[in-house]
Protein backbone atom coordinates (compact mmCIF):
# COMPACT_ATOMS: atom_id res chain seq x y z
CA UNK A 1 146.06 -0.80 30.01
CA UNK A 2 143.07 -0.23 27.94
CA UNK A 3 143.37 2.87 25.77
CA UNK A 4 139.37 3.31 26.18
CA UNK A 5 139.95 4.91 29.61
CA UNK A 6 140.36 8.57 30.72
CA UNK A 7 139.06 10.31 33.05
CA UNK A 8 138.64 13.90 32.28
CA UNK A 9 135.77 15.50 33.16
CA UNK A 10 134.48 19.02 32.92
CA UNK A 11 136.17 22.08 33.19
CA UNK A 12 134.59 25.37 32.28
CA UNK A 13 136.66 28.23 31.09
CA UNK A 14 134.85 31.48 32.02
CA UNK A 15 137.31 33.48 30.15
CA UNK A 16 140.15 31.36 31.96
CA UNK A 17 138.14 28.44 33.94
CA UNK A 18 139.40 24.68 34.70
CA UNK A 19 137.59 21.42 36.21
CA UNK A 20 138.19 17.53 36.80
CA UNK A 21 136.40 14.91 38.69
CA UNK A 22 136.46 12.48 40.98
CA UNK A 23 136.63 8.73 42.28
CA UNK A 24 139.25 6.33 44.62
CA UNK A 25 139.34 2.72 45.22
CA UNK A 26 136.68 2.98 47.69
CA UNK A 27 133.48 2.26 45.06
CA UNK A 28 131.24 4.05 47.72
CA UNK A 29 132.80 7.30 47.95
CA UNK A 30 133.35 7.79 44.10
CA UNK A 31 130.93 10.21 43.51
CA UNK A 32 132.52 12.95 45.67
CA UNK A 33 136.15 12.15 45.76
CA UNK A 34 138.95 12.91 43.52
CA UNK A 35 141.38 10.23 41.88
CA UNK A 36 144.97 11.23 43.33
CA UNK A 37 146.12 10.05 39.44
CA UNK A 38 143.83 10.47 35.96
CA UNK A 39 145.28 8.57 33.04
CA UNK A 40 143.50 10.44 30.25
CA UNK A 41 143.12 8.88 26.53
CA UNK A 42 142.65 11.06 23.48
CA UNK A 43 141.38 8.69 20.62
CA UNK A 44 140.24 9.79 16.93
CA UNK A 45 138.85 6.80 14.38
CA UNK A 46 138.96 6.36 10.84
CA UNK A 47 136.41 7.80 8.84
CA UNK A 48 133.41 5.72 8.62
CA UNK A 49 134.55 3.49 11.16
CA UNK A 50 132.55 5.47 14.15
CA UNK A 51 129.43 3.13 14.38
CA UNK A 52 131.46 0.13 14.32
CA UNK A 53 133.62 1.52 17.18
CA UNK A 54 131.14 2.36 19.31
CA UNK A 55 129.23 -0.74 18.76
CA UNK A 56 132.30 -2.47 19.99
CA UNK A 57 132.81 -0.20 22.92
CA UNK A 58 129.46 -0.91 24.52
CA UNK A 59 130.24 -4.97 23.78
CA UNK A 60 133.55 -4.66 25.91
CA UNK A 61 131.53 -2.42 28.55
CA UNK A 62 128.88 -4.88 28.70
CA UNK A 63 131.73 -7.94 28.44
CA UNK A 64 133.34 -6.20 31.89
CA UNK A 65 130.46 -5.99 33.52
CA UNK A 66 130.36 -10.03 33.71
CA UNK A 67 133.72 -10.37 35.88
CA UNK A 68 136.04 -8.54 37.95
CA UNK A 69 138.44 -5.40 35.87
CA UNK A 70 141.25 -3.72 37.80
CA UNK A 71 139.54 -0.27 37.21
CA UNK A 72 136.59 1.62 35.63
CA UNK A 73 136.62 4.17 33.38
CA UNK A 74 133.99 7.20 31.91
CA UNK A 75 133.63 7.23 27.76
CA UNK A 76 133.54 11.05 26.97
CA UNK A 77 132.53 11.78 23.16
CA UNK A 78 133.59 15.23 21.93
CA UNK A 79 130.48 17.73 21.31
CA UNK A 80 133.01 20.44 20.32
CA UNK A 81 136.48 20.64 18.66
CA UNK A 82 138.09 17.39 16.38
CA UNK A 83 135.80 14.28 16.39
CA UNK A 84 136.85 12.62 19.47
CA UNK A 85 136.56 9.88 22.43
CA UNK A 86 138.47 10.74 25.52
CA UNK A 87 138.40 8.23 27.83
CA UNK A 88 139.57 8.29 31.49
CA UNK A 89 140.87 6.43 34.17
CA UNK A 90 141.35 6.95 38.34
CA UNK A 91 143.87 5.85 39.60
CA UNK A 92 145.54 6.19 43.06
CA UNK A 93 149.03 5.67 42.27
CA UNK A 94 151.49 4.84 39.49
CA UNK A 95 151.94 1.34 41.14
CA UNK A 96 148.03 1.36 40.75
CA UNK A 97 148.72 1.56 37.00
CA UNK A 98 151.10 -0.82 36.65
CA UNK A 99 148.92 -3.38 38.28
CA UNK A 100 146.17 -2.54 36.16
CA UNK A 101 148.26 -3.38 33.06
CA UNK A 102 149.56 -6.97 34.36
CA UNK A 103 145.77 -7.76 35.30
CA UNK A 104 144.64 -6.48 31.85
CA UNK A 105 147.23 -9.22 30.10
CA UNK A 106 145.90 -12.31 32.19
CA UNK A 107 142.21 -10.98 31.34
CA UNK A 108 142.76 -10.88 27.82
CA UNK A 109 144.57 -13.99 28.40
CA UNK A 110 141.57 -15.69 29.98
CA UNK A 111 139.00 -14.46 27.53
CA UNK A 112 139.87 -14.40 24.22
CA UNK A 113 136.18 -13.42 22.79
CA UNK A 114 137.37 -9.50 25.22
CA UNK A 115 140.69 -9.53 23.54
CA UNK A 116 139.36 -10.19 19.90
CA UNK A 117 136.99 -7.26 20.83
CA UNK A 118 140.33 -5.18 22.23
CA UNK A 119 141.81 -5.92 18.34
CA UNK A 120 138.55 -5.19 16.52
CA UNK A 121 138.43 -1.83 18.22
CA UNK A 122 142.14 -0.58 18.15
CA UNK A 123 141.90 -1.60 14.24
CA UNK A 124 139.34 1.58 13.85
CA UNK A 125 141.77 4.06 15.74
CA UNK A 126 143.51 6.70 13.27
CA UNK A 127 145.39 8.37 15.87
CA UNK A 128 145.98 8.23 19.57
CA UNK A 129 147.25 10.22 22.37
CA UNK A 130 147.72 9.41 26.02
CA UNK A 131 148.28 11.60 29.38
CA UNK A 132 149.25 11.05 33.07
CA UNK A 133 147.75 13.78 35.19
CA UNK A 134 148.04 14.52 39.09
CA UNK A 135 145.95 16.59 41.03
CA UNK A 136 146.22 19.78 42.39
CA UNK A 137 144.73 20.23 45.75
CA UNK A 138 145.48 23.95 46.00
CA UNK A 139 143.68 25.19 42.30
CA UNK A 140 140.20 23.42 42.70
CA UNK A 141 136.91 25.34 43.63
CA UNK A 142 134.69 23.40 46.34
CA UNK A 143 135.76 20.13 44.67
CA UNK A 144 134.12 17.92 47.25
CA UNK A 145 130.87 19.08 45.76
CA UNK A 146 131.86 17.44 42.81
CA UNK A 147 129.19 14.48 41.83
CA UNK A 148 130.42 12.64 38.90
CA UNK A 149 127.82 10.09 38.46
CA UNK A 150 125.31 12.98 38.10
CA UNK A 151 127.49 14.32 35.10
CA UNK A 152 125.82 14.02 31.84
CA UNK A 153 128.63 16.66 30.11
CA UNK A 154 132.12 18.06 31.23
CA UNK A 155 133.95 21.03 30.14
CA UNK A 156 137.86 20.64 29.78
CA UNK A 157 140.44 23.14 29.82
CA UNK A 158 143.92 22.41 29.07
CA UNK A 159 146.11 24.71 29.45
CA UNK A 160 150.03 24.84 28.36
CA UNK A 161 152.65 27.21 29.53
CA UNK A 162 155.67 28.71 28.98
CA UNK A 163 158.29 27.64 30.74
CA UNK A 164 158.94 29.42 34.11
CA UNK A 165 155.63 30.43 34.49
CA UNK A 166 153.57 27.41 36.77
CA UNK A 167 153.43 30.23 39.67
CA UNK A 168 151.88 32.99 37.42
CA UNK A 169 148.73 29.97 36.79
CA UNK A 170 148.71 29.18 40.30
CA UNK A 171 148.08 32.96 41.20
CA UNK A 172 145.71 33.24 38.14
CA UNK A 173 143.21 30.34 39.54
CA UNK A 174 143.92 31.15 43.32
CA UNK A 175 142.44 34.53 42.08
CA UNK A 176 139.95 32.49 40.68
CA UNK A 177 138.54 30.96 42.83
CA UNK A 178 138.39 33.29 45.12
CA UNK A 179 136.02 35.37 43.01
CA UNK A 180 134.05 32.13 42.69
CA UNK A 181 133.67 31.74 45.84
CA UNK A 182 132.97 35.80 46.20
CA UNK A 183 130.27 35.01 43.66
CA UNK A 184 129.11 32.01 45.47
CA UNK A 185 129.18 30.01 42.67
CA UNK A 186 127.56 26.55 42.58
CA UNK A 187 129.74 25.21 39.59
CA UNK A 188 132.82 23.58 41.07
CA UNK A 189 136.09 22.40 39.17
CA UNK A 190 139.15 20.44 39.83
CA UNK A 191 142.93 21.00 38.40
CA UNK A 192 145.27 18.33 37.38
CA UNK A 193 149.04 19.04 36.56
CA UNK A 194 149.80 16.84 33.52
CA UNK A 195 152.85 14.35 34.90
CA UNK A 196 153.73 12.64 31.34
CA UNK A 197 152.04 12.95 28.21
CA UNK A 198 152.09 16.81 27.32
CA UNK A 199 155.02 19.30 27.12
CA UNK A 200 155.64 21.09 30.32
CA UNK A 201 154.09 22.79 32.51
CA UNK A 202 150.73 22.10 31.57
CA UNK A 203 147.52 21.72 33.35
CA UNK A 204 143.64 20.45 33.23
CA UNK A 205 140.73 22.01 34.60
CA UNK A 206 137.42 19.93 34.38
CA UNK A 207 134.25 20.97 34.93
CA UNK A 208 131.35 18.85 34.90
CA UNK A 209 127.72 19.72 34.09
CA UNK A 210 123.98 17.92 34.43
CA UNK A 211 123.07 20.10 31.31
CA UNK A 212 124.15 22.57 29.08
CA UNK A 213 122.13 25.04 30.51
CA UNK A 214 124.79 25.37 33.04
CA UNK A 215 126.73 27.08 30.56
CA UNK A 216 124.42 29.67 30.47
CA UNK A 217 124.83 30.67 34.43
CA UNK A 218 128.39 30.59 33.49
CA UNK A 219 128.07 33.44 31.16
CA UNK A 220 125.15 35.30 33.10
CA UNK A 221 127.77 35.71 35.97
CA UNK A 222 130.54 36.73 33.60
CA UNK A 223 129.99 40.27 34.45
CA UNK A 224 130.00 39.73 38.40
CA UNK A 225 132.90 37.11 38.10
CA UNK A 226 135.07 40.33 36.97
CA UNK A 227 133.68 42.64 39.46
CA UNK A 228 134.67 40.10 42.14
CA UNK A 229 138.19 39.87 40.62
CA UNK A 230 138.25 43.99 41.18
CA UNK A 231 139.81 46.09 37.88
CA UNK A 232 143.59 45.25 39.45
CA UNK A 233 142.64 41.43 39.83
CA UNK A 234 141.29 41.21 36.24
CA UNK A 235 144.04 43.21 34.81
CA UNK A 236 146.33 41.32 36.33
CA UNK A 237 144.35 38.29 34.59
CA UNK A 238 144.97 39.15 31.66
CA UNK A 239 148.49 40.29 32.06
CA UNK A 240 149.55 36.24 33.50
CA UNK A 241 146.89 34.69 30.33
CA UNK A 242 149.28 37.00 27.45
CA UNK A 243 152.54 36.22 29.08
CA UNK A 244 152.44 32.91 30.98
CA UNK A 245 149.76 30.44 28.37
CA UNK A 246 151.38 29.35 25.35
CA UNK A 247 147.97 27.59 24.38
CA UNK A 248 144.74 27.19 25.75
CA UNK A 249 141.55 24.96 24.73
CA UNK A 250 138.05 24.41 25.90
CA UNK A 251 136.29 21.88 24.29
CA UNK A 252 133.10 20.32 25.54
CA UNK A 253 132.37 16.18 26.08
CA UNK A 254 128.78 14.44 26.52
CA UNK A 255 129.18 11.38 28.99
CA UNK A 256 128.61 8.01 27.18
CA UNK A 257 127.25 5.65 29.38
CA UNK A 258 127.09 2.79 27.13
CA UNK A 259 130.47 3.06 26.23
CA UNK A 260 131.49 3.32 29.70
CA UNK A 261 132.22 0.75 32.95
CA UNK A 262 131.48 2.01 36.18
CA UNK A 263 130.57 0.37 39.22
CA UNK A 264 127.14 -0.17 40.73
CA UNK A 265 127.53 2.44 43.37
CA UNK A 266 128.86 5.06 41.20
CA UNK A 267 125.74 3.83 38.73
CA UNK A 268 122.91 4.48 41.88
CA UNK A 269 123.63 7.88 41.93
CA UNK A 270 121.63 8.14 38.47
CA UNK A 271 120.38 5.14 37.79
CA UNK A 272 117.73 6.39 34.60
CA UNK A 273 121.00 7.97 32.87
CA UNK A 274 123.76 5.30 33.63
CA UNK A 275 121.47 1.56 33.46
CA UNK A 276 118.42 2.75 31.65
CA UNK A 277 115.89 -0.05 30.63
CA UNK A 278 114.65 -0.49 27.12
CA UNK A 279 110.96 1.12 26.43
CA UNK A 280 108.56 -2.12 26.82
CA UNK A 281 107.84 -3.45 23.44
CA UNK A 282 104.12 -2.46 22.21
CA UNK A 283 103.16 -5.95 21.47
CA UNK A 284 104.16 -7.56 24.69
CA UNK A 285 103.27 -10.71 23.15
CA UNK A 286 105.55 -10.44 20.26
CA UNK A 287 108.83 -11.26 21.97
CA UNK A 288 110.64 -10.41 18.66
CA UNK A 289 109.53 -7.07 18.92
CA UNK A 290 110.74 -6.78 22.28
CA UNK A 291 113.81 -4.79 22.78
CA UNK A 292 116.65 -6.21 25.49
CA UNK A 293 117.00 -4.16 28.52
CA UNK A 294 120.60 -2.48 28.80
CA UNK A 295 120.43 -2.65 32.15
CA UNK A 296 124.14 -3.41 33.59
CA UNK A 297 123.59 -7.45 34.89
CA UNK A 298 127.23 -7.56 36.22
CA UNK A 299 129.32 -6.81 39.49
CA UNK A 300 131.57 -4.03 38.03
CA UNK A 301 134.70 -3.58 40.00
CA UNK A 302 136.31 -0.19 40.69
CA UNK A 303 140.38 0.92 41.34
């Protein structure tokens, strides 16, 4: 499978806040439905090598867009934390995986200008790691409100345990969201349980955003967000954060849409931020000057 891909999207931690995304097999419905499976790519790059790898990225992204892939995936570049790409992919099933890597051979097999491309860009990698998440319906906050394709940044939260205490986080973001929802918060986020990949328990919360800004309602409502937890519900917080999470980290991602390959649907929902067209040249006459649309030409499949 292509290590570009990896879904992840947003989660906001509002002192202890998750998220995640969404999309299925069904191309229409991507934008508000959640992949049962995310198979998440971590990817840093030798030093000096980024331009070149993102110059190759959007070459393969473009490439895919000309025939049929087994799945699509969302380029996240890190804004926060180690100098990152975290790329993601929905999936439906494991089987779904392993389909996608026997149709990955035969396309590299029946294009060899994509799999040069493929060597060129896992030649500027300096270190990789790679997750298998699954979701949790029960931890999410009014995830069908979730829009990916509208998601220009997403928060992540992972969060790892100690052993013996997965029921302590499931009581800490059932608490959670129910002071969200006390709140009425208009942020959602989604939870993934990490399958393979990570030490266990641990667990991703993704929360995605049209604009930082967002970040700022987050921390407006801090104050209510604890009075809707009451003093025993945020003590109690605290308590399961000290003794149940070995490690925690909340890093923030700005969506590359070059980079990624998404299908035309899930492009429609913002069409100016996903398949933007190049500013007309001044000289309209000059066709030199004249900058090529990026416009996505293709039929992009999804899972």
């Amino acid at each position: 499978m292509k290590d570009r891909r990896i879904i992840l999207a947003v989660v906001v931690l509002m002192a202890h806040i998750p998220i995640a995304w969404a999309q299925t097999e069904n191309p229409a419905s991507l934008a508000t439905a959640q992949p049962k499976l995310l198979l998440l790519v971590h990817r840093q790059f030798q030093f000096g090598k980024a331009g070149a790898r993102q110059k190759i990225e959007a070459a393969i992204s473009r490439a895919c867009d000309r025939f049929t892939v087994p799945n699509s995936w969302i380029d996240l570049e890190s804004v926060t934390g180690l100098p990152e790409a975290l790329s993601f992919d929905p999936f439906d099933s494991f089987e779904g995986v392993d389909k996608a890597f026997l149709a990955w051979r035969q396309i590299f097999a029946a294009h060899p200008d994509l799999a040069r491309m493929q060597g060129e860009l896992d030649a500027t990698v300096s270190s990789q790691r790679t997750l298998i998440a699954v979701r949790r319906d029960d931890l999410g906050f009014r995830v069908n409100e979730i829009d990916l394709s509208k998601a220009h940044f997403i928060r992540v939260l992972e969060v790892r345990l100690n052993p013996g205490h997965e029921s302590d986080f499931v009581e800490a973001f059932k608490t959670l969201s129910a002071a969200y929802e006390r709140i009425n918060s208009d942020i959602p986020w989604v939870v993934y349980q990490v399958n393979v990949g990570l030490p266990s328990p641990s667990f991703l919360v993704f929360v995605p955003m049209t604009a930082l800004r967002q970040n700022d309602d987050l921390l407006a409502r801090r104050k209510s967000l604890q009075e809707a937890e009451g003093e025993e519900g945020f003590q109690r917080m605290q308590q399961i954060a000290r003794d149940a999470y070995a490690a925690t980290e909340s890093n923030l991602y700005a969506v590359s849409p070059e980079m990624s390959h998404v299908s035309r649907e899930f492009a429609e929902g913002d069409p100016v931020f996903w398949t933007p067209k190049a500013p007309a040249s001044k000289n309209a006459g000059n066709k030199a000057g004249a900058k090529p649309s990026t416009e996505k030409d293709g039929d992009a499949k999804q899972n």
